[in-house]
N, C-alpha and C. Protein backbone atom coordinates (compact mmCIF):
# COMPACT_ATOMS: atom_id res chain seq x y z
N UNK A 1 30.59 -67.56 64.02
CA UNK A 1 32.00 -67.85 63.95
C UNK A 1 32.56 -67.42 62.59
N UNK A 2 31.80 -67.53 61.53
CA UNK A 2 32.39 -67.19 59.86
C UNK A 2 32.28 -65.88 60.00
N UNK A 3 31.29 -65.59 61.09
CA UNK A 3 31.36 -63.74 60.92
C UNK A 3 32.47 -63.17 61.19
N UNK A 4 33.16 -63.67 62.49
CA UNK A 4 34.20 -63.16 63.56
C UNK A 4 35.64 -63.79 62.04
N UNK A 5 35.43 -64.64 61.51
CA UNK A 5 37.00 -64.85 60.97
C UNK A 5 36.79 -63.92 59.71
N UNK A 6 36.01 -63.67 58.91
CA UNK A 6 35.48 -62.57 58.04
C UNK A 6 36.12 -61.22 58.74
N UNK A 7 35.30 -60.94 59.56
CA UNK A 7 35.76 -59.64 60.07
C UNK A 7 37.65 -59.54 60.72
N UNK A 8 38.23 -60.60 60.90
CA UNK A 8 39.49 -60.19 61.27
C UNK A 8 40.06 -60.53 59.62
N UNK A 9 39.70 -61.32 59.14
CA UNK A 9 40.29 -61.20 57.46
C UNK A 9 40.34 -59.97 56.72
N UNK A 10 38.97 -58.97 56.55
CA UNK A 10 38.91 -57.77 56.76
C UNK A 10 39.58 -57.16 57.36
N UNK A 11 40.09 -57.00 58.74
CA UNK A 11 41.05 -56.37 59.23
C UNK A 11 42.13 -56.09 58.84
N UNK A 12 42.76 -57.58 58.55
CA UNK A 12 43.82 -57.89 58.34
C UNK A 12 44.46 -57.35 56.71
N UNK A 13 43.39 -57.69 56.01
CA UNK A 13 43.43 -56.84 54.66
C UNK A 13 43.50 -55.31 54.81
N UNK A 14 42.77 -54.92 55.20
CA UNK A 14 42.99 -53.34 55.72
C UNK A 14 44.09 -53.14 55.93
N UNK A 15 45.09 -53.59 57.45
CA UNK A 15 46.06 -53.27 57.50
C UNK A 15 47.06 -53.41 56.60
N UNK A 16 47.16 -54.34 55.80
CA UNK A 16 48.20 -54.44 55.08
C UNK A 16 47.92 -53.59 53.73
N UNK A 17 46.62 -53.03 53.15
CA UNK A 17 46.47 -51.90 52.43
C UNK A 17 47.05 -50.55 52.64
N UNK A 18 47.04 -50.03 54.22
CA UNK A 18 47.31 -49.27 54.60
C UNK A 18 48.70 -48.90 55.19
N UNK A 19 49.31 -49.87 55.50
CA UNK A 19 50.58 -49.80 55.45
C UNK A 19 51.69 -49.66 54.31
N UNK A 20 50.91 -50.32 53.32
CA UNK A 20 51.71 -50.45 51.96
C UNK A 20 51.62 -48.93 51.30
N UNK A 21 50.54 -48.41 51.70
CA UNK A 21 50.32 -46.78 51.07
C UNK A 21 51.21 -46.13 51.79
N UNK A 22 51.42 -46.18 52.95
CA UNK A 22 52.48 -45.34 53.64
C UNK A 22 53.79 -45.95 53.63
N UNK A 23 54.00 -46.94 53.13
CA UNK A 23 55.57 -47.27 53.17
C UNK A 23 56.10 -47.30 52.20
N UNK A 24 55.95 -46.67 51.04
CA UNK A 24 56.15 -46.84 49.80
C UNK A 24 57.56 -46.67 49.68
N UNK A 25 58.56 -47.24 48.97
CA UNK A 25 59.93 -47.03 49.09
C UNK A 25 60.06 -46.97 47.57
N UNK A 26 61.11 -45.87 47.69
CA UNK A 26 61.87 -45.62 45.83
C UNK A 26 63.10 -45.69 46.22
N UNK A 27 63.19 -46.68 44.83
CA UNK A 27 64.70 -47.32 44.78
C UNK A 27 65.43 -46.68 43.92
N UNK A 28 66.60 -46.24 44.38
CA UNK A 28 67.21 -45.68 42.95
C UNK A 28 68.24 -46.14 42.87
N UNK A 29 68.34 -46.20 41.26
CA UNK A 29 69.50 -46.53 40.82
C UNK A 29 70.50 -46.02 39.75
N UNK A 30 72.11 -46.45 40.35
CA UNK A 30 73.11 -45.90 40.26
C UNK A 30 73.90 -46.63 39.12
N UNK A 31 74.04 -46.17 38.11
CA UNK A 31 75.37 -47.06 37.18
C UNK A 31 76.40 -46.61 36.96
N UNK A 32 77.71 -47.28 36.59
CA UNK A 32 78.81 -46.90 36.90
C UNK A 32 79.56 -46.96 35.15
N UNK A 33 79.74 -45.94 34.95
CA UNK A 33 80.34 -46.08 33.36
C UNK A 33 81.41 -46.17 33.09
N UNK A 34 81.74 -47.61 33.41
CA UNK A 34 83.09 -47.85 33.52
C UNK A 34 84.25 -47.34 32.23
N UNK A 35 83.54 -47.27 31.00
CA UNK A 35 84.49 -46.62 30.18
C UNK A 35 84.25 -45.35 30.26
N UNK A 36 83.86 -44.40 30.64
CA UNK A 36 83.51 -43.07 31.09
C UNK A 36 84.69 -42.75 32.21
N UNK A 37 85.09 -43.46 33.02
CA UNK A 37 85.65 -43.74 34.17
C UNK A 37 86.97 -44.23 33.67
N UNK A 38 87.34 -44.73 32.75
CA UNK A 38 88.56 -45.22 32.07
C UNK A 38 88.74 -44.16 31.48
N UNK A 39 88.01 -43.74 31.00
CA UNK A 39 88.50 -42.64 30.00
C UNK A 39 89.18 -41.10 30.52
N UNK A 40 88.64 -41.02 32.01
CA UNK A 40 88.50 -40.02 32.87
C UNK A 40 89.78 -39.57 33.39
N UNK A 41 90.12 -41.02 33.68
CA UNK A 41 91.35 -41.66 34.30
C UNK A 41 92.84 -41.43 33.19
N UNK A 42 92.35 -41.80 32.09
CA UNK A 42 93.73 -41.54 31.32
C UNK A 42 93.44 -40.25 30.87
N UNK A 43 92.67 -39.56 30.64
CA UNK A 43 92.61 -37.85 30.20
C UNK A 43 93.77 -37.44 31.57
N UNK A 44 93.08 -37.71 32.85
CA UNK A 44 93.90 -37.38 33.68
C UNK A 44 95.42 -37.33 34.15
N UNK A 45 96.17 -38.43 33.47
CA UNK A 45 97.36 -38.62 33.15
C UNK A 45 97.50 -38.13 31.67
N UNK A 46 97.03 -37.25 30.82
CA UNK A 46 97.21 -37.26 29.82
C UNK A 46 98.53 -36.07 29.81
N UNK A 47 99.44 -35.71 28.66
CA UNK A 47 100.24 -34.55 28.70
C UNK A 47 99.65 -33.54 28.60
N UNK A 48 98.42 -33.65 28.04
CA UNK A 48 97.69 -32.06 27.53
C UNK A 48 97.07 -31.40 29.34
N UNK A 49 97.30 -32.51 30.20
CA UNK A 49 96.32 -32.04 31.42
C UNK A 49 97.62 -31.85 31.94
N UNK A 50 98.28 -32.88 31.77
CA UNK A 50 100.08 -32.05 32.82
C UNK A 50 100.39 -30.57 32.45
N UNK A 51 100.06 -30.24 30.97
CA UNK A 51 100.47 -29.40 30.96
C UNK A 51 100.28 -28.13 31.36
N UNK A 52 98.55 -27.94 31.51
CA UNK A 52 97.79 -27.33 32.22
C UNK A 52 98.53 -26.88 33.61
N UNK A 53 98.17 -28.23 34.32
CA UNK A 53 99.37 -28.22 35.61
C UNK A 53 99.94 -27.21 35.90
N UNK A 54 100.91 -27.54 34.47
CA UNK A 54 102.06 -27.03 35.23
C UNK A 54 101.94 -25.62 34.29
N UNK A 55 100.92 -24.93 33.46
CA UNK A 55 101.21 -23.75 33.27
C UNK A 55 100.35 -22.59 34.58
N UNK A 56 99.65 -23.44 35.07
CA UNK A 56 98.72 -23.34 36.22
C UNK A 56 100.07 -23.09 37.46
N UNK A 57 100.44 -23.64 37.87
CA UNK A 57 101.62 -23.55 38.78
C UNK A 57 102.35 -21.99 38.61
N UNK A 58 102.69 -22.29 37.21
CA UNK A 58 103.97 -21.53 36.71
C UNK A 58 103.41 -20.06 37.02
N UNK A 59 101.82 -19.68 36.32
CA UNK A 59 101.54 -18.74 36.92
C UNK A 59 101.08 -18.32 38.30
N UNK A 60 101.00 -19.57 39.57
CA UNK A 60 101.42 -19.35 40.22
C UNK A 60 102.55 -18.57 40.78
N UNK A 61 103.12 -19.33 40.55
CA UNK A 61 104.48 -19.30 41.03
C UNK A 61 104.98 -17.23 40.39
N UNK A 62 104.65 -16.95 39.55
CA UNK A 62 105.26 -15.82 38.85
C UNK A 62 104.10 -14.58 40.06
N UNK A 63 103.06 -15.36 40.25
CA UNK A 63 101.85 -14.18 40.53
C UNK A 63 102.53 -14.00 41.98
N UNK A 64 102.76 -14.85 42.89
CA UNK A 64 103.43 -14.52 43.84
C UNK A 64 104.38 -14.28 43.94
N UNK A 65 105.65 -14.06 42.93
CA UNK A 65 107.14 -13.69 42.92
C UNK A 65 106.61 -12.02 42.72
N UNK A 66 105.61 -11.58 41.85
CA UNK A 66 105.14 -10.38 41.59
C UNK A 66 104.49 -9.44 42.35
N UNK A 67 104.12 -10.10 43.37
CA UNK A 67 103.56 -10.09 44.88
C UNK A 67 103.69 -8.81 45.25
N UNK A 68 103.33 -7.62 45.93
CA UNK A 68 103.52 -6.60 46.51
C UNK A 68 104.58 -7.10 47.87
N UNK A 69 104.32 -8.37 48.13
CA UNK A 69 104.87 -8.97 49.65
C UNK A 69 106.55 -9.38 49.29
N UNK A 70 106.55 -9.13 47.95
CA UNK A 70 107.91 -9.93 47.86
C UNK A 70 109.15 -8.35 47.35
N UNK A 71 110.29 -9.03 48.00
CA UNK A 71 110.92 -7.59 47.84
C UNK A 71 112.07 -7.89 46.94
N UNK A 72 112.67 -6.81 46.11
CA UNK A 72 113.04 -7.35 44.82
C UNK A 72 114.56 -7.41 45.37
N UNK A 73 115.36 -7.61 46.79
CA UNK A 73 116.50 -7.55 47.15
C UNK A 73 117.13 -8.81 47.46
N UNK A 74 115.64 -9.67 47.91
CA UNK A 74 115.64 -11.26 48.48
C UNK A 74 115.47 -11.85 47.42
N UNK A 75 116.24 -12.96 47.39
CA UNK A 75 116.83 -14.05 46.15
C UNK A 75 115.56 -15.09 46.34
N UNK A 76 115.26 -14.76 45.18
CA UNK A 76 113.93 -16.15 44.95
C UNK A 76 114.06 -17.22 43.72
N UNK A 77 113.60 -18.20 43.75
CA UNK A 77 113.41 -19.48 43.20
C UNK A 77 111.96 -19.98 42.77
N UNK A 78 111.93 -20.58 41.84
CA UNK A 78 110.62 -21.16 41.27
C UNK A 78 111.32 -22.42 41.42
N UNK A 79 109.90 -23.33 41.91
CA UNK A 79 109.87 -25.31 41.97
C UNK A 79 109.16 -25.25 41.05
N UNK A 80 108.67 -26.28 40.06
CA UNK A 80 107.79 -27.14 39.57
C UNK A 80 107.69 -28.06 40.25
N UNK A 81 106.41 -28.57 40.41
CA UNK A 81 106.15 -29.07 41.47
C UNK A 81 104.80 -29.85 40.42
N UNK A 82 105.21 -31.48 40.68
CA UNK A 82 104.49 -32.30 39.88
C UNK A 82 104.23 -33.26 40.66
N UNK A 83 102.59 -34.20 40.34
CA UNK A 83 102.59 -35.01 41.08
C UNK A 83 103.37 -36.50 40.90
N UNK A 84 103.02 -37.44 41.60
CA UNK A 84 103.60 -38.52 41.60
C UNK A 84 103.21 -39.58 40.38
N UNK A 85 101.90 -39.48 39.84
CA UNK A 85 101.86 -40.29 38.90
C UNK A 85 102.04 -39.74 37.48
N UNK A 86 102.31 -38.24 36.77
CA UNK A 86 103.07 -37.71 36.10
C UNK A 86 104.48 -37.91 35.77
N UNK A 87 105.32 -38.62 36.82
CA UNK A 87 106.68 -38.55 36.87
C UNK A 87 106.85 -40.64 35.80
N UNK A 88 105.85 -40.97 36.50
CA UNK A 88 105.97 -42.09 36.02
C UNK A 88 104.90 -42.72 34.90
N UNK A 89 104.55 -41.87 34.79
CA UNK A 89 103.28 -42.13 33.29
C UNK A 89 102.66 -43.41 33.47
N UNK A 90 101.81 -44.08 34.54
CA UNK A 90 101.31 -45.12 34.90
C UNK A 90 100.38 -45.69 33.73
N UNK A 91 99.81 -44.54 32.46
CA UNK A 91 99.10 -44.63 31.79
C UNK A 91 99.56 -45.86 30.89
N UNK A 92 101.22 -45.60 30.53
CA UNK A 92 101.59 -46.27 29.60
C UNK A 92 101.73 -47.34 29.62
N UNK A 93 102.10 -48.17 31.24
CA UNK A 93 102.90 -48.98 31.41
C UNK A 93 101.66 -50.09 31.94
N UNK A 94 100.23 -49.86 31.98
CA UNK A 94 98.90 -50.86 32.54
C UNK A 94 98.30 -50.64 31.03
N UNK A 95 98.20 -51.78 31.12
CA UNK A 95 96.78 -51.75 29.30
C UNK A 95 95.67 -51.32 29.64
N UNK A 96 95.13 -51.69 31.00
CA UNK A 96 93.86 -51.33 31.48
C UNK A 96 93.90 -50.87 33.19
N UNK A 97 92.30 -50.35 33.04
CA UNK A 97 92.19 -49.92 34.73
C UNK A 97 92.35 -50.73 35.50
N UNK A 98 92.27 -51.69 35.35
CA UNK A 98 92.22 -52.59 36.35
C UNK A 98 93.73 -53.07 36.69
N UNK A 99 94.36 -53.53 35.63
CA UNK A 99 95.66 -53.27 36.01
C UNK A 99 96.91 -52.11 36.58
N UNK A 100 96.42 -50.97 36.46
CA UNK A 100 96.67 -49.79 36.91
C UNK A 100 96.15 -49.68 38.71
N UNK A 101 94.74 -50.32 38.78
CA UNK A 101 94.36 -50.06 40.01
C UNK A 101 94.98 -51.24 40.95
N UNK A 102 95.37 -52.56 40.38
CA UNK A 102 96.44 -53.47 41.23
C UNK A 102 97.66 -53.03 41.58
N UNK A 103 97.99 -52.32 40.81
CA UNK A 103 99.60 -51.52 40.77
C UNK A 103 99.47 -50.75 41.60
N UNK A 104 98.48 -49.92 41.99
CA UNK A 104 98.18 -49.23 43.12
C UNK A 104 97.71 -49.43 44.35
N UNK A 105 97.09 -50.70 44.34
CA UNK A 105 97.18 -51.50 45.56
C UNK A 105 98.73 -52.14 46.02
N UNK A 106 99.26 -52.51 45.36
CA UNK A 106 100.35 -53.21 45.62
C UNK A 106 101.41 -51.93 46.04
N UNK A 107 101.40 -50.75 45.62
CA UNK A 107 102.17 -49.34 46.65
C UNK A 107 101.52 -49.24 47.68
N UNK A 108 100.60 -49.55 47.92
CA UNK A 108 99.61 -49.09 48.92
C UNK A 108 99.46 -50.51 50.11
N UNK A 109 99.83 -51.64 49.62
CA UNK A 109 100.26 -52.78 50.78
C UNK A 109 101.84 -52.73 50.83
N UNK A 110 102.52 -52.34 49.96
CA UNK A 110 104.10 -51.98 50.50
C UNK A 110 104.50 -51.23 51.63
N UNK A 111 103.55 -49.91 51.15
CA UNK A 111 103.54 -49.17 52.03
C UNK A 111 103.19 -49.37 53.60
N UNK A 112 101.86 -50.22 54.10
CA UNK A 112 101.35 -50.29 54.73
C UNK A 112 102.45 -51.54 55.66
N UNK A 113 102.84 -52.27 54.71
CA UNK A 113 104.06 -53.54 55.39
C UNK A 113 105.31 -52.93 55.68
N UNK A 114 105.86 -51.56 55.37
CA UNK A 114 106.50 -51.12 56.33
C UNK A 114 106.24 -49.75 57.26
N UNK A 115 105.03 -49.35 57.07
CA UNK A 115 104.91 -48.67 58.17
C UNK A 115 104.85 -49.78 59.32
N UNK A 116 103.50 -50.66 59.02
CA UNK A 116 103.72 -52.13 60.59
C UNK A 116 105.19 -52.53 61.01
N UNK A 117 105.98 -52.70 60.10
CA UNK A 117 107.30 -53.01 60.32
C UNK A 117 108.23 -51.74 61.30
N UNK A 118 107.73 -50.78 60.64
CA UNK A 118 108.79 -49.38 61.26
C UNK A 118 107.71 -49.28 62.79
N UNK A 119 106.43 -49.50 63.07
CA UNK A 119 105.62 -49.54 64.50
C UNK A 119 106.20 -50.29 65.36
N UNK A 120 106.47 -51.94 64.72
CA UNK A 120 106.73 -53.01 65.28
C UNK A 120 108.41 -52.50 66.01
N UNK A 121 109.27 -51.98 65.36
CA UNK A 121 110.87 -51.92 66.03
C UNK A 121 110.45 -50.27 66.62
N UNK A 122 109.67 -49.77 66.67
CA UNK A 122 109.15 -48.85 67.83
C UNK A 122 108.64 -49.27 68.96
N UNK A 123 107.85 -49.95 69.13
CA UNK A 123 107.28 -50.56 69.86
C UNK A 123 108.70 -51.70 70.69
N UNK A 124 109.06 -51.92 70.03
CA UNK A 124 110.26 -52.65 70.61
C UNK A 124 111.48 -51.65 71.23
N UNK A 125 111.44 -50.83 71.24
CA UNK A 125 112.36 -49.70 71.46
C UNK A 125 113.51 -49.39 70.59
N UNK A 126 113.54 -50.19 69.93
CA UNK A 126 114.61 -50.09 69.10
C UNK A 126 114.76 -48.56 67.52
N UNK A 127 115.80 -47.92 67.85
CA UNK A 127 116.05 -46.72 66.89
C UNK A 127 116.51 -47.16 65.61
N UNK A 128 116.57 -46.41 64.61
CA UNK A 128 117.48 -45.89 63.69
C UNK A 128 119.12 -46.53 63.34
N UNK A 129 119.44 -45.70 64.67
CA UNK A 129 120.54 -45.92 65.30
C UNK A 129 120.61 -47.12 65.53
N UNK A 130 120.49 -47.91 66.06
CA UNK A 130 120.50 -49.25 66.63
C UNK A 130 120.51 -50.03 65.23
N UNK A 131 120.11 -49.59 63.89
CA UNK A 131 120.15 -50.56 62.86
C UNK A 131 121.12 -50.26 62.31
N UNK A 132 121.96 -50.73 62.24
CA UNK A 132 123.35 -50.70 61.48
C UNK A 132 123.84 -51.99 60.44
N UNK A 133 124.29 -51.73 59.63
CA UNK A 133 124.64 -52.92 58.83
C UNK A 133 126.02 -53.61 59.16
N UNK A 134 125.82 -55.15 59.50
CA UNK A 134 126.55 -56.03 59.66
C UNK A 134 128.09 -55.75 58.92
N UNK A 135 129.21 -55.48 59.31
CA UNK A 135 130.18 -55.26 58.88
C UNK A 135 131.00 -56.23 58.36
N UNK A 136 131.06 -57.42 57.61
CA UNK A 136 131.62 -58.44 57.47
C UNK A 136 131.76 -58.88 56.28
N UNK A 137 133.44 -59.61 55.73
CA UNK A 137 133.41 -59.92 54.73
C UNK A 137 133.18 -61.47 54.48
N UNK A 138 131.98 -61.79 53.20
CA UNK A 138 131.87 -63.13 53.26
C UNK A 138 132.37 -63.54 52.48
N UNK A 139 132.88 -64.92 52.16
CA UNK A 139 133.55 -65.80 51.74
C UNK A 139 132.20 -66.07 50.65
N UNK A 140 132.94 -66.30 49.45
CA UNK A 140 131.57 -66.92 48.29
C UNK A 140 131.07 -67.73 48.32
N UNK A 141 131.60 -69.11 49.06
CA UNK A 141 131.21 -70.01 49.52
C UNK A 141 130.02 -69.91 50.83
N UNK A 142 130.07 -69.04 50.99
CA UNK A 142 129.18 -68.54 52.57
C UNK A 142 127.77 -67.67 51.89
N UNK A 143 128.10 -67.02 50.66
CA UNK A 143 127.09 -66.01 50.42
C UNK A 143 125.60 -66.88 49.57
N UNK A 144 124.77 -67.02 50.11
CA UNK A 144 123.39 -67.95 49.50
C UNK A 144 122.94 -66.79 49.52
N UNK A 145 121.96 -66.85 48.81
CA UNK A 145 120.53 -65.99 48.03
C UNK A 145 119.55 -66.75 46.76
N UNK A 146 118.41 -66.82 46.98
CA UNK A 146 117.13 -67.80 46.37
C UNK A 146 117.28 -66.84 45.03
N UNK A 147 117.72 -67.90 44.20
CA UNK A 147 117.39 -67.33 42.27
C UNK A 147 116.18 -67.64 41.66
N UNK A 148 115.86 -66.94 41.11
CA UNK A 148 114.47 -67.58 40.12
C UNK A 148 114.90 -67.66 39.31
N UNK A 149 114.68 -68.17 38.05
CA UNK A 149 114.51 -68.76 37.09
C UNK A 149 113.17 -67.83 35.95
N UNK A 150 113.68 -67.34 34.59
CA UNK A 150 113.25 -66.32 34.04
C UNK A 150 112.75 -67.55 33.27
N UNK A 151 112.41 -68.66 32.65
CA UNK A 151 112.30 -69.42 31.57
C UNK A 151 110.72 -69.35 31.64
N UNK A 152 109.99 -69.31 32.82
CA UNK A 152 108.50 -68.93 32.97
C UNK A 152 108.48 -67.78 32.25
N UNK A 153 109.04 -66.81 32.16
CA UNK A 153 108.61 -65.51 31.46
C UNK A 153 108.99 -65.34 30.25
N UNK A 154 109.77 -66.34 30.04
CA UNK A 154 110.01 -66.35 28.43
C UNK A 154 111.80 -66.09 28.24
N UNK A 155 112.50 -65.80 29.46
CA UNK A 155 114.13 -65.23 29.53
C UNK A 155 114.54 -66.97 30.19
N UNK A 156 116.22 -66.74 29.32
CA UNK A 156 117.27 -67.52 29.58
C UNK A 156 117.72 -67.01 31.20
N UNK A 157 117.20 -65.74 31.54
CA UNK A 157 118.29 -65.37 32.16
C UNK A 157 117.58 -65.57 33.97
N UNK A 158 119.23 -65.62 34.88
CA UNK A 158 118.22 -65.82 35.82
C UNK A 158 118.24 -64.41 37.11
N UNK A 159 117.46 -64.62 38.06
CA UNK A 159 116.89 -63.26 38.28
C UNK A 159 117.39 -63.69 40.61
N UNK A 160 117.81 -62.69 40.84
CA UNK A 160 118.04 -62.66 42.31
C UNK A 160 117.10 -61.19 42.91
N UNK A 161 116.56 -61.75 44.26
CA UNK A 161 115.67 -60.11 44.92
C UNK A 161 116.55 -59.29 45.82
N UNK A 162 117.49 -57.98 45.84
CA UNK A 162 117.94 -57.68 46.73
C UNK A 162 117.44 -56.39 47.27
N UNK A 163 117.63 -55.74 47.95
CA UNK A 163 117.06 -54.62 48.83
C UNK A 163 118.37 -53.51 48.83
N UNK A 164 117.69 -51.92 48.36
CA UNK A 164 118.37 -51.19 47.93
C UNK A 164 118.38 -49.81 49.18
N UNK A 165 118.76 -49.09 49.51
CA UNK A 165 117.92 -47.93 50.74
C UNK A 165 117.94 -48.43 51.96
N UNK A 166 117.22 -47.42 52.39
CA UNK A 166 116.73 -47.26 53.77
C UNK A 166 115.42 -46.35 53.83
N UNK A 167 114.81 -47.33 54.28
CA UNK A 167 114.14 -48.32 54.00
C UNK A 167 114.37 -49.10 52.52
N UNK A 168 114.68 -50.38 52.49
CA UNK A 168 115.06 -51.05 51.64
C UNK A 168 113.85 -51.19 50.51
N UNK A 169 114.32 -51.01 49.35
CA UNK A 169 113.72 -51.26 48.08
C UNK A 169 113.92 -52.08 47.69
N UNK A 170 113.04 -53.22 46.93
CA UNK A 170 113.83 -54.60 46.54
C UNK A 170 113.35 -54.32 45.33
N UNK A 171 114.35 -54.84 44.06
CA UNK A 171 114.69 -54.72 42.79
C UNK A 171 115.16 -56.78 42.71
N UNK A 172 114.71 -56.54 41.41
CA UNK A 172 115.38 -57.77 40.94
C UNK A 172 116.61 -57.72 40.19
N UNK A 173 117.42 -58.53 40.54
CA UNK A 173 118.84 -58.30 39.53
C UNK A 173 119.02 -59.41 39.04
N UNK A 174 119.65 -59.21 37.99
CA UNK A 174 119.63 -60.73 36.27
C UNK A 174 121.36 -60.64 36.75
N UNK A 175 121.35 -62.32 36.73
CA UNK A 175 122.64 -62.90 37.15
C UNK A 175 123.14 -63.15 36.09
N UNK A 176 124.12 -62.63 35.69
CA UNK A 176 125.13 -63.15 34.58
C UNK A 176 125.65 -64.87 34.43
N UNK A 177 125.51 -65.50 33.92
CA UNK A 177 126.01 -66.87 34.42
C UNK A 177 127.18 -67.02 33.23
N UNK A 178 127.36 -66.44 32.13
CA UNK A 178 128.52 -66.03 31.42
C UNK A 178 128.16 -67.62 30.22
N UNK A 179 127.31 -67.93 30.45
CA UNK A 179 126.89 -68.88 29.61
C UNK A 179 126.82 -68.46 27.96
């Protein structure tokens, strides 16, 4: 009987020798250099890279006006043509990536809350057309709208949300109270 549990102990050792030789797994690993990656990020918004850009464009733009295809009788135009986070220098206005990359989530759930919104009055059948603005004059006594209060942020002054466009943009506007 000590023979027979010997010999499957043996076994059993075996197999697990032999499996471990053939299953050998390599792990690798990946690090992320986050100031490498910060740094990457604002070179990229930097002016010296816009400028590139746009001398990159420009000779575009000249190499094909110079074109064998283009005929010197037809009236042509040069665009500059810049991207979206150039126009607004995102660099300046976040201290860090991380605040830069919330700012970009938060376009990116705006966005997404009115495309659902513009699906939702599709889905309902409703057009364009069909949205028209209420034609009516209100009485001041009739007109409510929720104020905040700037004293959290450090302002006297106080602050209303209204919606600008079409599709509406909401901006905050500082209420005069003539105080």
């Amino acid at each position: 009987m000590a023979e027979t549990q010997h010999s499957i102990l043996y076994s059993f050792i075996f197999t697990l020798l032999l499996t471990s030789c053939f299953c050998t797994t390599t792990f690798k690993t990946n690090t992320l250099d986050v100031s490498g990656s910060i740094e990457t990020t604002l070179n990229l918004f930097s002016l010296q890279t816009q400028q590139q850009v746009e001398v990159e464009l420009h000779n575009e733009v000249t190499a094909k006006a110079n074109s064998p295809l283009s005929t010197s009788s037809s009236p042509s135009f040069s665009v500059q043509i810049r991207p979206r986070v150039s126009i607004h220098a995102p660099h300046r206005f976040h201290k860090d990536y991380k605040s830069l990359t919330h700012s970009r989530l938060a376009r990116d759930s705006a966005r997404v809350n009115w495309l659902l919104a513009a699906s939702e009055l599709a889905i309902r059948g409703i057009t364009k057309s069909d949205l028209k603005p209420v034609e009516a004059e209100l009485a001041a006594e009739e007109l409510q709208a929720p104020i905040t209060s700037g004293t959290s942020q450090g302002s006297g002054e106080y602050f209303s949300r209204i919606g600008v466009g079409t599709p509406p943009k909401e901006f905050y506007m500082v209420i005069d109270t003539g105080s």
